[in-house]
N, C-alpha and C. Protein backbone atom coordinates (compact mmCIF):
# COMPACT_ATOMS: atom_id res chain seq x y z
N UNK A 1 -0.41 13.40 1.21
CA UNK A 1 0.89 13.07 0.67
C UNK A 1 0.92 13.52 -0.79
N UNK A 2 2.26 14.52 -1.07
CA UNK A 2 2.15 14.74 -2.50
C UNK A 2 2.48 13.62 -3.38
N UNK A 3 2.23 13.60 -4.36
CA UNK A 3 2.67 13.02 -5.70
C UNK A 3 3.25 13.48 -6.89
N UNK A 4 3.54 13.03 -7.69
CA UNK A 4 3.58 13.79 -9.00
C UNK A 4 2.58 13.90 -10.07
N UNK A 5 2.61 14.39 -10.72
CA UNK A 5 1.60 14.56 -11.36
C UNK A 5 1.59 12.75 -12.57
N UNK A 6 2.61 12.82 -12.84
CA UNK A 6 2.55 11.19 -13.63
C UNK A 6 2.71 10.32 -12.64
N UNK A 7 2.51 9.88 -11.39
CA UNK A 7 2.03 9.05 -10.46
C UNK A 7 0.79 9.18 -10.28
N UNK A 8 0.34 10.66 -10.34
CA UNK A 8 -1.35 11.16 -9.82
C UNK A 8 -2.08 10.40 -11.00
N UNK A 9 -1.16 10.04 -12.41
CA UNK A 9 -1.60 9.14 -13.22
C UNK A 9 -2.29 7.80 -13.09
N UNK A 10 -1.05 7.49 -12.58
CA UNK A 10 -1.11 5.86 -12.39
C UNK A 10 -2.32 5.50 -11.43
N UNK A 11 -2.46 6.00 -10.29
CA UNK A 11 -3.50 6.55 -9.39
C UNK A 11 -4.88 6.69 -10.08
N UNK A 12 -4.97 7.40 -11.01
CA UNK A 12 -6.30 7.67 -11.35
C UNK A 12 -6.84 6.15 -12.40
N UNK A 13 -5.61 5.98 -13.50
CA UNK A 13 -5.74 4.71 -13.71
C UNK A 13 -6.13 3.43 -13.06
N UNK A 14 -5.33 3.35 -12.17
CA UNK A 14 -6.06 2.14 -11.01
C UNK A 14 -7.21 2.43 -10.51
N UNK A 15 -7.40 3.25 -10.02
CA UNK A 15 -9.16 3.18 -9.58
C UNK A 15 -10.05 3.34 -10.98
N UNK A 16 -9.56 3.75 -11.70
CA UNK A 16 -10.64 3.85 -13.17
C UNK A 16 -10.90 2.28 -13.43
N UNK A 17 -9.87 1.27 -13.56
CA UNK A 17 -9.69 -0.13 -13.67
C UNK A 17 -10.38 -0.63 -12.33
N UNK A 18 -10.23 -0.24 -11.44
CA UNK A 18 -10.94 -0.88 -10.12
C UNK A 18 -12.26 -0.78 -10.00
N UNK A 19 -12.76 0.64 -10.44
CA UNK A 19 -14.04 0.84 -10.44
C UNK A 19 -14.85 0.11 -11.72
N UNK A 20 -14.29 0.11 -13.13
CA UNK A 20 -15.19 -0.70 -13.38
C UNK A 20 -15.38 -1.76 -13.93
N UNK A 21 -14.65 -2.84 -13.11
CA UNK A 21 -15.32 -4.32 -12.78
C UNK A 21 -15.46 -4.50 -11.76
N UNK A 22 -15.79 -3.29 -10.52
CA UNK A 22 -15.95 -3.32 -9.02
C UNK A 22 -14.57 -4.62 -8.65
N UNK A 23 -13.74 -4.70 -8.84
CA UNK A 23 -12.10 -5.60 -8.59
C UNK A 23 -11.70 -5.17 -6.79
N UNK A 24 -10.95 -6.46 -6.23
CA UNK A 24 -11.00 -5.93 -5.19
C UNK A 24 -9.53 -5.16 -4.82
N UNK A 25 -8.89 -5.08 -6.15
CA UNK A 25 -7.52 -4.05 -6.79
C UNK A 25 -7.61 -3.94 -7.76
N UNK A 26 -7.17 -2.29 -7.87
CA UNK A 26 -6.75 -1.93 -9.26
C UNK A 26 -5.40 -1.40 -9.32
N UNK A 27 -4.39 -1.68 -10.18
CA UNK A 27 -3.19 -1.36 -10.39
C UNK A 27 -3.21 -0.28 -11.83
N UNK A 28 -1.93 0.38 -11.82
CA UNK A 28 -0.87 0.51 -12.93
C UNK A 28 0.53 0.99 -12.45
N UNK A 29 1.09 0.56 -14.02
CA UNK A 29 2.47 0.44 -13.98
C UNK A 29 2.82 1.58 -15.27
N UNK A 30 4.10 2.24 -14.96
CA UNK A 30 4.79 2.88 -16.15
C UNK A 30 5.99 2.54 -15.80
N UNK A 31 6.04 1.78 -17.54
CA UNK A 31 7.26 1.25 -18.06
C UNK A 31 8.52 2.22 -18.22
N UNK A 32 9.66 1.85 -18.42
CA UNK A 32 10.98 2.50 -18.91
C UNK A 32 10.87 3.57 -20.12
N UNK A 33 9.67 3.52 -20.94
CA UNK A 33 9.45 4.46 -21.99
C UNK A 33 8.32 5.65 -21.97
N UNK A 34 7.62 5.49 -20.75
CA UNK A 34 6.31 6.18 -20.53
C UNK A 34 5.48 5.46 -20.53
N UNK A 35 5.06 4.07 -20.79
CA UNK A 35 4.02 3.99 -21.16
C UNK A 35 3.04 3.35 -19.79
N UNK A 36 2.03 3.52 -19.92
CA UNK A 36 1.24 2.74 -18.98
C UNK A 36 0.48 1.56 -19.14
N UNK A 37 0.15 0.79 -17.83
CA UNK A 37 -1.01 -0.44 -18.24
C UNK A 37 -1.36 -0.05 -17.36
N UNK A 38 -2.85 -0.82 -17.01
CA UNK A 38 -3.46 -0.34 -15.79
C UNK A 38 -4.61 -2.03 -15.95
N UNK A 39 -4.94 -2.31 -14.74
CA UNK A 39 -5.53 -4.18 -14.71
C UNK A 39 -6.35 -3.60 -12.99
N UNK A 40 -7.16 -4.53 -13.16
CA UNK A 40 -7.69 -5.34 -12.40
C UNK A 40 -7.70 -6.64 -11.87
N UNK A 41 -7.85 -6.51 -10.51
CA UNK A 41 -7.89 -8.38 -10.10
C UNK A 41 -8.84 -9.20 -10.61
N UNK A 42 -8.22 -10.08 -11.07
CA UNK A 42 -9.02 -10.90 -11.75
C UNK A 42 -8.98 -12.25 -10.88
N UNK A 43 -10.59 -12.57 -10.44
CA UNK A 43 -10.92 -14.02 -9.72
C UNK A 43 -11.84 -14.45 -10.10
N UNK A 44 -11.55 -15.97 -11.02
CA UNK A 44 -12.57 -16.53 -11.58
C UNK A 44 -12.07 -18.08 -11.28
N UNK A 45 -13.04 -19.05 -11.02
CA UNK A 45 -12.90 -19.95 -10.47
C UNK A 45 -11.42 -20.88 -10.98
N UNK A 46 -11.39 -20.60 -12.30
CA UNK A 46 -10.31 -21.26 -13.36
C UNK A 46 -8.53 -20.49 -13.08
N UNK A 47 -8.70 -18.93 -12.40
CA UNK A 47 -7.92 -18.06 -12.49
C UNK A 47 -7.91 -17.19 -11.84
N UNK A 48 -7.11 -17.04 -10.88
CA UNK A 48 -6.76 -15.63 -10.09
C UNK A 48 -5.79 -14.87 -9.79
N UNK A 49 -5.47 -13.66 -10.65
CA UNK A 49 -4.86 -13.06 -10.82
C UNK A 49 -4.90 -11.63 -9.94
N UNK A 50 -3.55 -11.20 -8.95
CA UNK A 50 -3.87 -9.63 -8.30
C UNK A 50 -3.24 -8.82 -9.52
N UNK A 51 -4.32 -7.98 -9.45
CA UNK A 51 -4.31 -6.31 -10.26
C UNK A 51 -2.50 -5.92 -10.75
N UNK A 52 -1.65 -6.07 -9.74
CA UNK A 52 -0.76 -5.09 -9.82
C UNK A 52 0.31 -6.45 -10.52
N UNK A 53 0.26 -7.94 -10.58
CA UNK A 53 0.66 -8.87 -11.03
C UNK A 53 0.71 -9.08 -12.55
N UNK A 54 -1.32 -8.37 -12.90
CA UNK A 54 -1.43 -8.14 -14.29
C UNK A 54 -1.40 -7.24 -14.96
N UNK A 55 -1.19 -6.10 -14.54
CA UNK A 55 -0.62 -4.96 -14.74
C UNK A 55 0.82 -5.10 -15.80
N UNK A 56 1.91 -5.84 -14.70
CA UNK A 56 3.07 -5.89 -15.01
C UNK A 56 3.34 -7.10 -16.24
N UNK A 57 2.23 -8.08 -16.19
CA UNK A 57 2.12 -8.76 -17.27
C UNK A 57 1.84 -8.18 -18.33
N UNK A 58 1.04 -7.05 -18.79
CA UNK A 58 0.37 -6.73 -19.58
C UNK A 58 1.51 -5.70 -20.08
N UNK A 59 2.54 -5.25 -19.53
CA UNK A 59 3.75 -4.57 -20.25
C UNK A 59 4.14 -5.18 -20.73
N UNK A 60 4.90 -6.10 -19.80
CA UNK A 60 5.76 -7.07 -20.03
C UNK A 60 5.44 -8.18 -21.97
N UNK A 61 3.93 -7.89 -21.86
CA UNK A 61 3.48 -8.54 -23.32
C UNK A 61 3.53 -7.38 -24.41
N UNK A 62 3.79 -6.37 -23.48
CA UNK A 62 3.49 -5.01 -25.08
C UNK A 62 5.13 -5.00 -25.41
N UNK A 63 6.30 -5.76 -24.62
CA UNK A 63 7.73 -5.25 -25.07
C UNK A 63 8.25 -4.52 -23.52
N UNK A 64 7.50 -4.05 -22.27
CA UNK A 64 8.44 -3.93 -21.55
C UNK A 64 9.59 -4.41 -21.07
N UNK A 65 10.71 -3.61 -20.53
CA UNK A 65 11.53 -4.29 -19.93
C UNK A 65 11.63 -4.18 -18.22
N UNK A 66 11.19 -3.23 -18.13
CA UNK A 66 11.69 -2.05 -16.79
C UNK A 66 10.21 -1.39 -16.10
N UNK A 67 10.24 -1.53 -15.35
CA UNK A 67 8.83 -0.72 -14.19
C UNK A 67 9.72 -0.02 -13.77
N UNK A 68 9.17 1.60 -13.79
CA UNK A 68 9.72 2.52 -13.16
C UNK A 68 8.88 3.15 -11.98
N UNK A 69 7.50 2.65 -11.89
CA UNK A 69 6.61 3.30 -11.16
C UNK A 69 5.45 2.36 -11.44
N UNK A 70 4.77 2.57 -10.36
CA UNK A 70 3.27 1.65 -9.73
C UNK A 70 2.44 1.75 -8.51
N UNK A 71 1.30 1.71 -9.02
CA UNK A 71 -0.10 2.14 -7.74
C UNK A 71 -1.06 1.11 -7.53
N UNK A 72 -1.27 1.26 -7.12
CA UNK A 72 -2.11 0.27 -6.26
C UNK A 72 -3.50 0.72 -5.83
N UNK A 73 -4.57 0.48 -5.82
CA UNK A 73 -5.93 1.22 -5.37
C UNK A 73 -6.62 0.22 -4.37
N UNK A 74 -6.92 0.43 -3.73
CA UNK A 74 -7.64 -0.68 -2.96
C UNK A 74 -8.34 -0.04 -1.73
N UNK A 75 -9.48 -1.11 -0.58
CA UNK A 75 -10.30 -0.33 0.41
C UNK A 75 -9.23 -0.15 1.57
N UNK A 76 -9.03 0.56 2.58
CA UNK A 76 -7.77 0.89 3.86
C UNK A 76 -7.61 -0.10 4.44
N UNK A 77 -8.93 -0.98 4.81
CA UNK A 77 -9.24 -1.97 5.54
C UNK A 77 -9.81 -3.28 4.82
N UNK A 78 -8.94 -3.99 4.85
CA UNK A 78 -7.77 -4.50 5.29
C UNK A 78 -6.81 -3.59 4.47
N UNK A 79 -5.98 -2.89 4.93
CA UNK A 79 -4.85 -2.51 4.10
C UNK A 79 -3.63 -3.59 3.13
N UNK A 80 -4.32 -2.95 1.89
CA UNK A 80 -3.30 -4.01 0.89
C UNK A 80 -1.44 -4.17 1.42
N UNK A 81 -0.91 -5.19 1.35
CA UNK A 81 0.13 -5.42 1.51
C UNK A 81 1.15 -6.34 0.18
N UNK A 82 1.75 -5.28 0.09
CA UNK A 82 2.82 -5.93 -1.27
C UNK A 82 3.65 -6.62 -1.01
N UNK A 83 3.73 -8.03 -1.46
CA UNK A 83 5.04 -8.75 -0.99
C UNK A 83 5.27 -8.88 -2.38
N UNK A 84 5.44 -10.61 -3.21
CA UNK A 84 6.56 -11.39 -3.87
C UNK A 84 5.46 -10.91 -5.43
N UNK A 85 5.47 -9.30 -5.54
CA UNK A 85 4.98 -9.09 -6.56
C UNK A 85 5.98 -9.08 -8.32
N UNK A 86 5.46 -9.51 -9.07
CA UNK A 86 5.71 -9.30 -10.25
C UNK A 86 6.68 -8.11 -11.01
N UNK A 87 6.10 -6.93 -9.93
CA UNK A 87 7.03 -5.27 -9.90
C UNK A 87 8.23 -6.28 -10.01
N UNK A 88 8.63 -6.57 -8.97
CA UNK A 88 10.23 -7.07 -8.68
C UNK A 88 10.79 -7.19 -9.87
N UNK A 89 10.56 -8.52 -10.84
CA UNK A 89 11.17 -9.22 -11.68
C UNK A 89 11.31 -7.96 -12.62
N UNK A 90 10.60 -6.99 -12.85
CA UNK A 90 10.93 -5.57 -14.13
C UNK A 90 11.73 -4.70 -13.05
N UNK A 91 11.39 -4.22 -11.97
CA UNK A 91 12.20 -3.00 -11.39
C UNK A 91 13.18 -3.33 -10.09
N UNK A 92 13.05 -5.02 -9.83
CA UNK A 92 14.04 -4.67 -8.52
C UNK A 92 13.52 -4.72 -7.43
N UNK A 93 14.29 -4.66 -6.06
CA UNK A 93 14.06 -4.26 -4.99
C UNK A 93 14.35 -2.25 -5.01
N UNK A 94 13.24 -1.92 -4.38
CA UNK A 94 13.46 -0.81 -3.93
C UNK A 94 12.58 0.24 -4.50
N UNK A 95 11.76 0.01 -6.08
CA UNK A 95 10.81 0.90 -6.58
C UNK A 95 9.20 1.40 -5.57
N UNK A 96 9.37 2.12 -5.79
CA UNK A 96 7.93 2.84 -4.66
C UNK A 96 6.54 2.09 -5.47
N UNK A 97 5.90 1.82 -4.71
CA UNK A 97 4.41 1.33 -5.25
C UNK A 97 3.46 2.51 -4.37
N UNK A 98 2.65 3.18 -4.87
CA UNK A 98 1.77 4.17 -4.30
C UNK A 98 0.69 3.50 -3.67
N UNK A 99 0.20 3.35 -2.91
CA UNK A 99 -1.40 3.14 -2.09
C UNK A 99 -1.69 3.84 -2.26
N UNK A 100 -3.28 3.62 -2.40
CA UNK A 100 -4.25 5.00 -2.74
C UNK A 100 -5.62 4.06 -2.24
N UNK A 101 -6.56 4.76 -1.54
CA UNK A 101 -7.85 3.91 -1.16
C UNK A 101 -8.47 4.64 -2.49
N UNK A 102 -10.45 3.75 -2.77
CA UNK A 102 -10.63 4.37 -3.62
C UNK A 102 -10.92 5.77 -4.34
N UNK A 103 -10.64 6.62 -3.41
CA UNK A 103 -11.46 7.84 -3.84
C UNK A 103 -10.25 8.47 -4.41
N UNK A 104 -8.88 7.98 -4.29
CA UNK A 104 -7.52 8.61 -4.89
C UNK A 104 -6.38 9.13 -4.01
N UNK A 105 -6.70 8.97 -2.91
CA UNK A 105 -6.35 9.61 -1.64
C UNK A 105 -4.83 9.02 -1.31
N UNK A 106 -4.04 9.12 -0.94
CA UNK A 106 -2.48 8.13 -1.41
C UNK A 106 -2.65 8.11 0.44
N UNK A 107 -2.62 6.76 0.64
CA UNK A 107 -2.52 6.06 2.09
C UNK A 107 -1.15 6.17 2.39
N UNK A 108 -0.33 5.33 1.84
CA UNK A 108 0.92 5.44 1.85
C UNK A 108 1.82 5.11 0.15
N UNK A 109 2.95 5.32 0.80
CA UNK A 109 3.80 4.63 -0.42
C UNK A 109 5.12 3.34 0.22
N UNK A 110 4.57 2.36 -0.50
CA UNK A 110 5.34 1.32 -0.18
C UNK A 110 6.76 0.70 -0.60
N UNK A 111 7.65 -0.03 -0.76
CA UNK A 111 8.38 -0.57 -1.44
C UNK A 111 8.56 -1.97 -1.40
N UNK A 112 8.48 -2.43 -2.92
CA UNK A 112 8.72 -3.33 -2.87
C UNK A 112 10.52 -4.17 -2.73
């Protein structure tokens, strides 16, 4: 599946974030201005946070307003499934979220 080359971004970002805190997701997001975040899932007994949740937090704290785009990295199996994510509240119903297993490979593209 093609991409674009600033999705092939976001993509490489999330697994860069996935790979190293071994996370069992890695996300990023680009905001309304270009910019990117990119997170990991974070599970610690006090706190658990999915990747693509803190992602959108982590704009959302630099001044975003708007998600225009977002990926997702994760293993095929179980294939990640996006529901009542965080995307929403910045972009809406209807923005594409990319799947990608880890090696970068785009599984599918979803919507939230």
């Amino acid at each position: 599946m093609d991409i674009s080359p600033e999705d092939a971004k976001l993509v490489t970002l999330a697994r860069t974030s996935r790979a190293r805190t071994s996370a069992r997701h890695g996300a990023a997001v680009r905001d309304q201005d270009g910019r990117t975040y990119a997170a990991s899932t974070v599970d610690l007994p006090s706190v658990k946070i999915d990747a693509l949740d803190l992602a959108v937090a982590m704009a959302v704290s630099s001044g975003a307003t708007s998600i225009e785009a977002a990926a997702l990295v994760a293993e095929r199996e179980p294939e990640p499934i996006i529901r009542g994510t965080a995307v929403r509240d910045l972009a809406g119903h209807g923005i594409s979220v990319i799947i990608a297993d880890p090696t970068g490979d785009v599984v599918r593209v979803g919507t939230t």
